[in-house]
Structures are given as C-alpha cells and as structure tokens.
N, C-alpha and C. Protein backbone atom coordinates (compact mmCIF):
# COMPACT_ATOMS: atom_id res chain seq x y z
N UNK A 1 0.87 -1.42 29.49
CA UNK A 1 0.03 -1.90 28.40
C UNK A 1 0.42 -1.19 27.10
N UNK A 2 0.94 -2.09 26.21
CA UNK A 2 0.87 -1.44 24.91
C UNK A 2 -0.48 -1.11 23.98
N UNK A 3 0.13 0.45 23.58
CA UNK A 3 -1.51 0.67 22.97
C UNK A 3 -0.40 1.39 21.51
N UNK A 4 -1.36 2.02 20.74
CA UNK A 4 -1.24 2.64 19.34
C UNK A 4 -1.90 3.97 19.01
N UNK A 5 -1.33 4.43 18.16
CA UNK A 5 -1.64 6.03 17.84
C UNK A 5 -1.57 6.43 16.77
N UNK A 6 -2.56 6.75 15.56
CA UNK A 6 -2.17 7.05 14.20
C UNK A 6 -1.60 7.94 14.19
N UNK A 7 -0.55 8.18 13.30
CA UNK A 7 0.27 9.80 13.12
C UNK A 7 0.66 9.67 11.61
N UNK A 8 1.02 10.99 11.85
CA UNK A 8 1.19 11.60 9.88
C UNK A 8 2.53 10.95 10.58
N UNK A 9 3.04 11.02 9.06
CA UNK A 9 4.96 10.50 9.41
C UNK A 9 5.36 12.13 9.53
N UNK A 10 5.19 13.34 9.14
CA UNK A 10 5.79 13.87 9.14
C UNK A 10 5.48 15.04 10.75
N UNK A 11 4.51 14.22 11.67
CA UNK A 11 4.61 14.58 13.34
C UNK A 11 5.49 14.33 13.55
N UNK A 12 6.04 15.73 14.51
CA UNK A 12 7.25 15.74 15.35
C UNK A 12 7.52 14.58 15.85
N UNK A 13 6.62 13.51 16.51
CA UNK A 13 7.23 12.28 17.46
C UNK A 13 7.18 11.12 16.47
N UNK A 14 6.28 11.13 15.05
CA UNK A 14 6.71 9.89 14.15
C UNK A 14 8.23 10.69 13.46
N UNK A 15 8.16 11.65 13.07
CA UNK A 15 9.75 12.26 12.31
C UNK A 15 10.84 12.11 13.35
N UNK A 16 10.85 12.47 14.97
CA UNK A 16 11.89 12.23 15.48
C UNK A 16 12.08 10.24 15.83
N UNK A 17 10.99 9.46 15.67
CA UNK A 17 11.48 8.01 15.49
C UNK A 17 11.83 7.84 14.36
N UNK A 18 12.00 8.08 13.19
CA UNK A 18 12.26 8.07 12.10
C UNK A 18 13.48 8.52 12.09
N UNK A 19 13.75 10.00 12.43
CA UNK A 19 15.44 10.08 12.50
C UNK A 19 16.31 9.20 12.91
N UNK A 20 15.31 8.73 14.01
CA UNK A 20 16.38 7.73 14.88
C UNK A 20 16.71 6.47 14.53
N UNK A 21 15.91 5.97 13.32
CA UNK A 21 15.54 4.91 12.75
C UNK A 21 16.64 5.09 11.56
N UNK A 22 16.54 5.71 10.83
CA UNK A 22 17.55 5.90 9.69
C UNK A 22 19.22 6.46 10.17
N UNK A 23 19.11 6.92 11.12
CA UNK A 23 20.54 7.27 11.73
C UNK A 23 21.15 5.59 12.44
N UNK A 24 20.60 4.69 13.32
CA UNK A 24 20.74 3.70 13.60
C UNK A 24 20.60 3.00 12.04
N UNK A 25 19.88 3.20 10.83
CA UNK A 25 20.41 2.70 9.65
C UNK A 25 21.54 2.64 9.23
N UNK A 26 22.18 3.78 9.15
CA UNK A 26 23.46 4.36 8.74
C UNK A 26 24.55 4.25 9.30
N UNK A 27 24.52 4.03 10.45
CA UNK A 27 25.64 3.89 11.66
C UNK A 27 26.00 2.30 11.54
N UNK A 28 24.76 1.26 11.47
CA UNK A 28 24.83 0.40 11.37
C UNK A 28 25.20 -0.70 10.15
N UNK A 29 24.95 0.35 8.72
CA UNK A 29 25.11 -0.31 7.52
C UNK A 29 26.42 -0.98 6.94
N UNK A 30 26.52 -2.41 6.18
CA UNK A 30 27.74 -2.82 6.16
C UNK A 30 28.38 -2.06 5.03
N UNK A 31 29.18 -1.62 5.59
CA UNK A 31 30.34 -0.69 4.71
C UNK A 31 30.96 -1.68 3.30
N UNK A 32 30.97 -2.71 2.81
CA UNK A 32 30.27 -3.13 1.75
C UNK A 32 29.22 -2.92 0.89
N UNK A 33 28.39 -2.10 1.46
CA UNK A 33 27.13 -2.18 0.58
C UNK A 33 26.83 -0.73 -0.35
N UNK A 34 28.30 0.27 0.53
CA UNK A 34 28.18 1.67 0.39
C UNK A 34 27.67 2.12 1.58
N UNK A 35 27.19 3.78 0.91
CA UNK A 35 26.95 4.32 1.93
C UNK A 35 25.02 3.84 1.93
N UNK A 36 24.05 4.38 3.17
CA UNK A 36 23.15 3.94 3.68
C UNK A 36 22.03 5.04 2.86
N UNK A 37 21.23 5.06 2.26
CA UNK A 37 20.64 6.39 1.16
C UNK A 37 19.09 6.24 2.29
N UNK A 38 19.32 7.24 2.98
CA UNK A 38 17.88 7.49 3.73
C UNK A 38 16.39 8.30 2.96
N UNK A 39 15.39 8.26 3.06
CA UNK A 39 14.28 8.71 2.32
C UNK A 39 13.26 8.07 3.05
N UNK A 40 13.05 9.74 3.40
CA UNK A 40 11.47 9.98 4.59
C UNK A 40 10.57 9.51 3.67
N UNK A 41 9.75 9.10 3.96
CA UNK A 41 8.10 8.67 3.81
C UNK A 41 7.69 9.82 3.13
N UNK A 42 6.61 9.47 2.25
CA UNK A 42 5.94 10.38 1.59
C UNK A 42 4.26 10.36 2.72
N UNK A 43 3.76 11.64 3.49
CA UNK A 43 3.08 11.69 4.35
C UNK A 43 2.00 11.02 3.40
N UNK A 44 1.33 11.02 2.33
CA UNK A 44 0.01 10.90 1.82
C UNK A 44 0.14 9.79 1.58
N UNK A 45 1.02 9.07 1.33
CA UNK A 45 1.08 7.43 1.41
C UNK A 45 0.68 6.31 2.84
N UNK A 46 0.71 7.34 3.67
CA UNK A 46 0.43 6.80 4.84
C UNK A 46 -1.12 7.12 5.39
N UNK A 47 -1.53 7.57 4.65
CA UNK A 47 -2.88 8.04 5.29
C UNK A 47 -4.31 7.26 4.49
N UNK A 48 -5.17 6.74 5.67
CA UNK A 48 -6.06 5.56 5.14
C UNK A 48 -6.81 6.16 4.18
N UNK A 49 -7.37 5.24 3.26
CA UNK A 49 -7.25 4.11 3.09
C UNK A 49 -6.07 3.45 2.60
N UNK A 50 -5.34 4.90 1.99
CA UNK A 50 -3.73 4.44 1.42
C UNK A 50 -2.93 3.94 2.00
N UNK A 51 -2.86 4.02 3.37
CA UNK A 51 -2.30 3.34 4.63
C UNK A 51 -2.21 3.65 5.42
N UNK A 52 -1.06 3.70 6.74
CA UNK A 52 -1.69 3.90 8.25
C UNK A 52 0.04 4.01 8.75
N UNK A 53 0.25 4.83 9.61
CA UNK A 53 1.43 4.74 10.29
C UNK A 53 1.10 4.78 11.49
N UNK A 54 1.88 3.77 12.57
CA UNK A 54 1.57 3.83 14.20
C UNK A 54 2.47 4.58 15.18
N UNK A 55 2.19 4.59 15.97
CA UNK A 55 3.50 4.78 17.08
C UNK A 55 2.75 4.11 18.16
N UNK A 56 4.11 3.09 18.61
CA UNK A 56 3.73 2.32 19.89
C UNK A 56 4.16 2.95 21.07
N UNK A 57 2.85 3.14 21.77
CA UNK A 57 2.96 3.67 23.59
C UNK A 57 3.16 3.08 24.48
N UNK A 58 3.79 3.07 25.53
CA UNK A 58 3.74 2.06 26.73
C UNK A 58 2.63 2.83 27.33
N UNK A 59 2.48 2.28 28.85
CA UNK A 59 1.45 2.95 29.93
C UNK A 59 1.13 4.58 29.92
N UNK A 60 2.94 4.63 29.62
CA UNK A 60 3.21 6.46 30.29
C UNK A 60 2.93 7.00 28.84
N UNK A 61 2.52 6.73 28.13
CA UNK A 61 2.60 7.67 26.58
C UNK A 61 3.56 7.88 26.27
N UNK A 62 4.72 6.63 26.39
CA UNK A 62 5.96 7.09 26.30
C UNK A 62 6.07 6.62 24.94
N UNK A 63 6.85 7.11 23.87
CA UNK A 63 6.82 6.57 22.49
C UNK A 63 7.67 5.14 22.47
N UNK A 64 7.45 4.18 22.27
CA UNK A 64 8.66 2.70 22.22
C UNK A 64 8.79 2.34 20.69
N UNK A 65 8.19 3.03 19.14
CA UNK A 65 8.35 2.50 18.28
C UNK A 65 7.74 2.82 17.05
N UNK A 66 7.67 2.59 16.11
CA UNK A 66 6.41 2.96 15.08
C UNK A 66 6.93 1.88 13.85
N UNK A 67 5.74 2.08 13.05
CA UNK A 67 5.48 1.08 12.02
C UNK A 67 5.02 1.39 10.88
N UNK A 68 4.43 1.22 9.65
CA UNK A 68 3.84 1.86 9.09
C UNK A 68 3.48 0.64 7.86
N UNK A 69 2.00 0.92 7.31
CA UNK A 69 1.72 0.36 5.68
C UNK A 69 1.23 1.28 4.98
N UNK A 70 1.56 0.82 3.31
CA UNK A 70 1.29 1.80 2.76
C UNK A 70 0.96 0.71 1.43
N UNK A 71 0.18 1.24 0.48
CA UNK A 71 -0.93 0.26 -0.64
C UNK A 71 0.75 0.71 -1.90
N UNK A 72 1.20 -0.23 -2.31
CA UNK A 72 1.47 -0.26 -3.58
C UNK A 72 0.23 -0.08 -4.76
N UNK A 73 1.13 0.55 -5.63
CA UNK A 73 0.14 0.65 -7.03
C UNK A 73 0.52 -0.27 -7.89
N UNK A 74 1.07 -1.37 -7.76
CA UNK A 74 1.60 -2.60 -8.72
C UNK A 74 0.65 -3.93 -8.18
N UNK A 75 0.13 -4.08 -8.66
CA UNK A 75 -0.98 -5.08 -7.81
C UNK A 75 -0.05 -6.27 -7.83
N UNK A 76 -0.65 -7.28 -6.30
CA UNK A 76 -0.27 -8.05 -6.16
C UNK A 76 -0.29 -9.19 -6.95
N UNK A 77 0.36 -10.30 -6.40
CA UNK A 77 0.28 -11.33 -6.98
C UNK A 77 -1.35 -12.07 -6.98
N UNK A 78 -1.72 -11.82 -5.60
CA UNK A 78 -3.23 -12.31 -5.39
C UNK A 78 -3.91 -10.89 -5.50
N UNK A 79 -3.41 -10.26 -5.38
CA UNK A 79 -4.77 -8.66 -5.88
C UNK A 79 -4.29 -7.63 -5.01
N UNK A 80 -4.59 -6.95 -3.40
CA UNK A 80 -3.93 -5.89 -3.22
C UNK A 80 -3.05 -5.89 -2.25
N UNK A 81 -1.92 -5.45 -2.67
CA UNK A 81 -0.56 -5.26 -2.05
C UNK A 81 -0.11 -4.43 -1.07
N UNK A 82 -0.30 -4.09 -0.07
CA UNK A 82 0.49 -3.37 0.80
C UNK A 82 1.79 -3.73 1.16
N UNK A 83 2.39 -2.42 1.72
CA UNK A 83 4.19 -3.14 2.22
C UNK A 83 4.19 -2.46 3.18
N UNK A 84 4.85 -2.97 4.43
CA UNK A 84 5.13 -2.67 5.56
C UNK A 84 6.62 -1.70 5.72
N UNK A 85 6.45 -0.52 6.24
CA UNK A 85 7.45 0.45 6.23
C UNK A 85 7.92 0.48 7.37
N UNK A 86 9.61 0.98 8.02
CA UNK A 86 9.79 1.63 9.04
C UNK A 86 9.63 0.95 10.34
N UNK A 87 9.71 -0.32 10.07
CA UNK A 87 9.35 -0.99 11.42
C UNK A 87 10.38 -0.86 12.67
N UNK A 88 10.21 -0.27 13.73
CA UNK A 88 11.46 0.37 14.37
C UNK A 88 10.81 0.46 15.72
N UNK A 89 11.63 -0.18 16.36
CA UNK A 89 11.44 -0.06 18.16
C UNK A 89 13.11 0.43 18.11
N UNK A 90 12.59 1.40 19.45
CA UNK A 90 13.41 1.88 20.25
C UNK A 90 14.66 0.42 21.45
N UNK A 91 15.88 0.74 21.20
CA UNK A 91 16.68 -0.42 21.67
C UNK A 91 16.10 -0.40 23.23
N UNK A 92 15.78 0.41 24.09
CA UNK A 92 15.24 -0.21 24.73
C UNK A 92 14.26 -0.98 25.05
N UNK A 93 13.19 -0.97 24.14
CA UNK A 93 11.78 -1.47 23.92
C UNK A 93 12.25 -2.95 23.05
N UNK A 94 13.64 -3.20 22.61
CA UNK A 94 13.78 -4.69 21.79
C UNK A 94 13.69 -5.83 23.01
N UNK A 95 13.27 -6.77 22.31
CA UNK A 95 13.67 -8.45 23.18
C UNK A 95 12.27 -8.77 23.97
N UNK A 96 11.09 -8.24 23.55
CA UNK A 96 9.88 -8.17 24.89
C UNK A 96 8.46 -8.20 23.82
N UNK A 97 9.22 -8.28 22.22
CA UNK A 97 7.94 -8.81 21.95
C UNK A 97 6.95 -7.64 21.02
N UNK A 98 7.66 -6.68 21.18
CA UNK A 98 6.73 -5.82 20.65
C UNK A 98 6.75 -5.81 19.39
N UNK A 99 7.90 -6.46 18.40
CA UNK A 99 8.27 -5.81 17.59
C UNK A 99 6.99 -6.50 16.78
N UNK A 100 6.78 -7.92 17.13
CA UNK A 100 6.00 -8.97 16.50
C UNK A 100 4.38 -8.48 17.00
N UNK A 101 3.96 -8.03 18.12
CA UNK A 101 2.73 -6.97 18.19
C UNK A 101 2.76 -5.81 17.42
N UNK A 102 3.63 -5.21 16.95
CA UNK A 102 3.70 -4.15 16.06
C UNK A 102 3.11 -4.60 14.40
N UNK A 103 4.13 -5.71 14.08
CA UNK A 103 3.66 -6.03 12.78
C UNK A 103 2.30 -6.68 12.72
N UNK A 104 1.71 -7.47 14.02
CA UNK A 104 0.35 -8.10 14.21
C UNK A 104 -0.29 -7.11 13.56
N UNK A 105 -0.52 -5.86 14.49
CA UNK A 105 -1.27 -4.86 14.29
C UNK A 105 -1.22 -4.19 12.89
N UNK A 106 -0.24 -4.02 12.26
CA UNK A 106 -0.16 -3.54 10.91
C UNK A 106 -0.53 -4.58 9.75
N UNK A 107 -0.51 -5.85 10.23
CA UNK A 107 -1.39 -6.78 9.17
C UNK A 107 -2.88 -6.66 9.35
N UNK A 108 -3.26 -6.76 10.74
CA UNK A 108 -4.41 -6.64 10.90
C UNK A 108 -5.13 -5.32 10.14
N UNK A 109 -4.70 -4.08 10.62
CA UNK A 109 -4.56 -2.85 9.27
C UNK A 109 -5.10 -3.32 8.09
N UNK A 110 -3.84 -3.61 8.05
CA UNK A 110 -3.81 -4.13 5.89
C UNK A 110 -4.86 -5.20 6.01
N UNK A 111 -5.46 -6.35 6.76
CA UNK A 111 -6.35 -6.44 6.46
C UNK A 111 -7.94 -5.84 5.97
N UNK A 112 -7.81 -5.22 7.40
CA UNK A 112 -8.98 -4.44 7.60
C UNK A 112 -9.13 -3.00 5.69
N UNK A 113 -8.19 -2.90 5.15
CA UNK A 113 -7.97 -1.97 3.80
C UNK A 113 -8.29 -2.89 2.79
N UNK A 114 -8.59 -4.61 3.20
CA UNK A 114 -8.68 -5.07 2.03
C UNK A 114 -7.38 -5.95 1.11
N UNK A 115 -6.32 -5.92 1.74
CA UNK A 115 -4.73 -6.18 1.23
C UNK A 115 -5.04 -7.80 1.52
N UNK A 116 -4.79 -8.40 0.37
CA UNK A 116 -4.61 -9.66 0.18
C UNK A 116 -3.27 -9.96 0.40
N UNK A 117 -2.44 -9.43 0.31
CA UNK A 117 -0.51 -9.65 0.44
C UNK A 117 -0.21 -8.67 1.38
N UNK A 118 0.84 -8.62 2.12
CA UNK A 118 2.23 -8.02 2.52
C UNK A 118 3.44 -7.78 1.90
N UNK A 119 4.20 -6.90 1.78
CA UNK A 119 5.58 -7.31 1.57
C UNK A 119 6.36 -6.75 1.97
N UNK A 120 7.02 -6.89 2.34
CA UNK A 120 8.56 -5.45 2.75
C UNK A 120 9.87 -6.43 2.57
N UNK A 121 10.78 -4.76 2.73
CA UNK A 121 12.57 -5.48 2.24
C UNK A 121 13.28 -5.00 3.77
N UNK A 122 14.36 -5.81 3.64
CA UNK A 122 15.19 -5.84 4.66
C UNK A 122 16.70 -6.07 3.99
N UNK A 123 17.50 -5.73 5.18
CA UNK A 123 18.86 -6.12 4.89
C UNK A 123 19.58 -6.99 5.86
N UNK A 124 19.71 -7.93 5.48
CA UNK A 124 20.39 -9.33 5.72
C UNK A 124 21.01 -8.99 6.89
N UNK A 125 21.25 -7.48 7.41
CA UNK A 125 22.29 -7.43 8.53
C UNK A 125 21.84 -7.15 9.34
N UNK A 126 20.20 -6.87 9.10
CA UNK A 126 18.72 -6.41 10.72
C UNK A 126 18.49 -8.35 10.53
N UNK A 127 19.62 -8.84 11.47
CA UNK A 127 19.39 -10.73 11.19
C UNK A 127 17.86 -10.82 12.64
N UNK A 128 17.78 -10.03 13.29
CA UNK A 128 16.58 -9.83 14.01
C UNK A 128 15.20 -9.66 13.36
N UNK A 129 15.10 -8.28 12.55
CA UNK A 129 14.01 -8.54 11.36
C UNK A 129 14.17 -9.30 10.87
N UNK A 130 15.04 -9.99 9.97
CA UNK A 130 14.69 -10.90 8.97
C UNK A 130 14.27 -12.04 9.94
N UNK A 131 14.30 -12.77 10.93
CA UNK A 131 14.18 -13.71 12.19
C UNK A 131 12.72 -13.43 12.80
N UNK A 132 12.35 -12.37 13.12
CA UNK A 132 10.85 -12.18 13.46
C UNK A 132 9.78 -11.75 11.67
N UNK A 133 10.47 -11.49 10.28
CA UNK A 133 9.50 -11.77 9.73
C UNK A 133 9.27 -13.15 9.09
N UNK A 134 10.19 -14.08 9.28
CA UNK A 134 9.93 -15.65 9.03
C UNK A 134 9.14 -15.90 9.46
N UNK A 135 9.60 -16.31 11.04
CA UNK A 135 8.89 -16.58 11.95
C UNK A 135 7.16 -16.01 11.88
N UNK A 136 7.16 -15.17 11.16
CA UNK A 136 5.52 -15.21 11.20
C UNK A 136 4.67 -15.02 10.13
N UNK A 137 5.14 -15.82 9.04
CA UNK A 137 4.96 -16.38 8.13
C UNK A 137 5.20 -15.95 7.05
N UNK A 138 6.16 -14.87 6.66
CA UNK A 138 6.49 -14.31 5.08
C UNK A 138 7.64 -15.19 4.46
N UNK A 139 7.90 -15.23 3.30
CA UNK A 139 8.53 -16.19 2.51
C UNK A 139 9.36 -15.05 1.79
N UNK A 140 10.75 -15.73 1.12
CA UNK A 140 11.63 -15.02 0.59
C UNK A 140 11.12 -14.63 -0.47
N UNK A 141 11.29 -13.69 -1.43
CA UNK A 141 10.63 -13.25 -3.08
C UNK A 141 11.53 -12.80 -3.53
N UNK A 142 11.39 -12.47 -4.83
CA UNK A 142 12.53 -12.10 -5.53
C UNK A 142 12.03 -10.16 -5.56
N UNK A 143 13.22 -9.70 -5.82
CA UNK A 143 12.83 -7.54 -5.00
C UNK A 143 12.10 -7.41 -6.00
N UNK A 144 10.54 -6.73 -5.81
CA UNK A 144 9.73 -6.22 -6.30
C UNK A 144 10.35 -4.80 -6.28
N UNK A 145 10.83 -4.07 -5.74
CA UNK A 145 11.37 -2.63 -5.40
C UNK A 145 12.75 -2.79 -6.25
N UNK A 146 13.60 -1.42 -6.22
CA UNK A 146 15.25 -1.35 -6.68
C UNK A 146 15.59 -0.47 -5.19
N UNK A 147 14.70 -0.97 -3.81
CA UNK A 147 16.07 -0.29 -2.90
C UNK A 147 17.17 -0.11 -2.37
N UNK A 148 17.98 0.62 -2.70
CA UNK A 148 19.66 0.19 -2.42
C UNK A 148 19.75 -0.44 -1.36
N UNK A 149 18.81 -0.13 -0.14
CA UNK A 149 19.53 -0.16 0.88
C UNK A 149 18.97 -2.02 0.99
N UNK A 150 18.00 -2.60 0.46
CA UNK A 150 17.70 -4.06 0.78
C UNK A 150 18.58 -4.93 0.03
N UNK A 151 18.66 -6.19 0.68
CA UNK A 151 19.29 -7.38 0.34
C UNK A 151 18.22 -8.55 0.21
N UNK A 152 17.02 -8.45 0.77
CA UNK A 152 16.08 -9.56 1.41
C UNK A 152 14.58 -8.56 0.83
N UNK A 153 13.88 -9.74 0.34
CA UNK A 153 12.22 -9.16 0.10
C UNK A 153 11.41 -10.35 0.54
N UNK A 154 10.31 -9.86 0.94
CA UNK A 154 9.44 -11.00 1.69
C UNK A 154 7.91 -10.69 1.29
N UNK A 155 7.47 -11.84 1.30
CA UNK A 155 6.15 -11.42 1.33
C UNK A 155 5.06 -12.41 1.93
N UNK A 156 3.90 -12.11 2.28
CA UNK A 156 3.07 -12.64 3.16
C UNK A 156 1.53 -12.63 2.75
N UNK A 157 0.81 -13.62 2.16
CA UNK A 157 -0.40 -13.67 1.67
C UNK A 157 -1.41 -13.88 2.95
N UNK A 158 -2.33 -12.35 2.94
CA UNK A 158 -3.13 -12.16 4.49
C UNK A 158 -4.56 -13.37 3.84
C-alpha cells in the first residue's frame, strides 16, 4: 500500500532522493543543452502553508519517491499559483502508476492551500513526465521561470 510522509527537503531520506534525482538529472541531460545546473530546494519553501514535500512509502517504509509544492509569489493567472517540484520515483518504483498518485496527491495539497493553478517545467527529454503531465490535464505555457535546465512549462487550473 502506498502511503505518504511530510519531510523537510533537507531530511536525510528527502536529501538522499534528491541526490539521486539530480545525479540521474545530469547523467541523463542532452549534451546539447550544456551542462545540467542542479539547485536543492530552499527548505522554507516547502513547509505549509507555503507548501509541502512528500516521500512515497511502500508497505515496508521503504522510500519509492518524493514530490513536492511550493506557492509562487507571482500570482497566477486565475489567483494562487503553486508549482510542483522534484517529482521523482525511484527506477524501480517506475511503470506501476505511482508517479500519477504522486502528483494526485500533490494537487490535492495545492488544493487543500487554496491554489487555483499548478505549474511546473520539464525537459522534453523526461518524454515520460511530459506524457503523464498531459495526460492529466496540464496544457503547454509559455516559461513563467528562466530555468536552464527546462524546455517545456505546463500548467493546470485546479
């Protein structure tokens, strides 16, 4: 049974998915684009009402993933904006579904804070993210952000 766990980003078990998350960034980035510019989370951005970071458990308390929202200060188009950070399952935990229970749960979040929108960026070459955030209903936008590392911005009116 998948369950959830709030954590600071900067806990040992959200910081070591996070390493692992930005190292599988980097390893993976198209050597076209440059090099891959990693940048940890700021912990107080994640903490409610400002937002929420998860880590997904299986049965055993075994860690399979984490997620995170966090409130922009640029208000939305419809009023308040959150963006979805860090969305990262473990390669063994891909193909089973979680990734799309992960983001459930982090909209539901951003609902529950009040967030009229979603948004987060991606790079054209996670063709898996960009494929599970269509699929559940965000639309292309033009980059609200300047992150090097995105190609793709999306957003999703809750």
């Amino acid at each position: 049974m998948l369950r959830w766990r709030e954590s600071r980003v900067d806990e040992p078990a959200a910081h070591e998915l996070l390493t692992e998350y930005f190292a599988g960034r980097a390893a993976g980035f198209p050597a076209t684009q440059g090099l891959y510019r990693t940048t940890f989370p700021v912990p107080e951005d994640f903490i409610e009402p400002r937002g929420v970071f998860l880590i997904a458990l299986d049965e055993s308390d075994s860690a399979l993933g984490c997620g995170g929202i966090r409130l922009l200060e640029s208000a939305g188009v419809d009023g308040l904006r959150y963006e979805v950070k860090h969305l990262y399952l473990r390669p063994d935990a891909r193909g089973q579904g979680l990734g799309r229970a992960l983001l459930a749960e982090l909209e539901s979040r951003a609902r529950a804070f009040g967030a009229t929108e979603l948004v987060l960026d991606t790079n054209a070459s996670l063709q898996a993210a960009g494929g599970l955030y269509r699929s559940s209903g965000y639309s292309d936008i033009p980059p609200y952000n300047e992150n090097p590392n995105a190609t793709n911005w999306y957003r999703k009116v809750l």
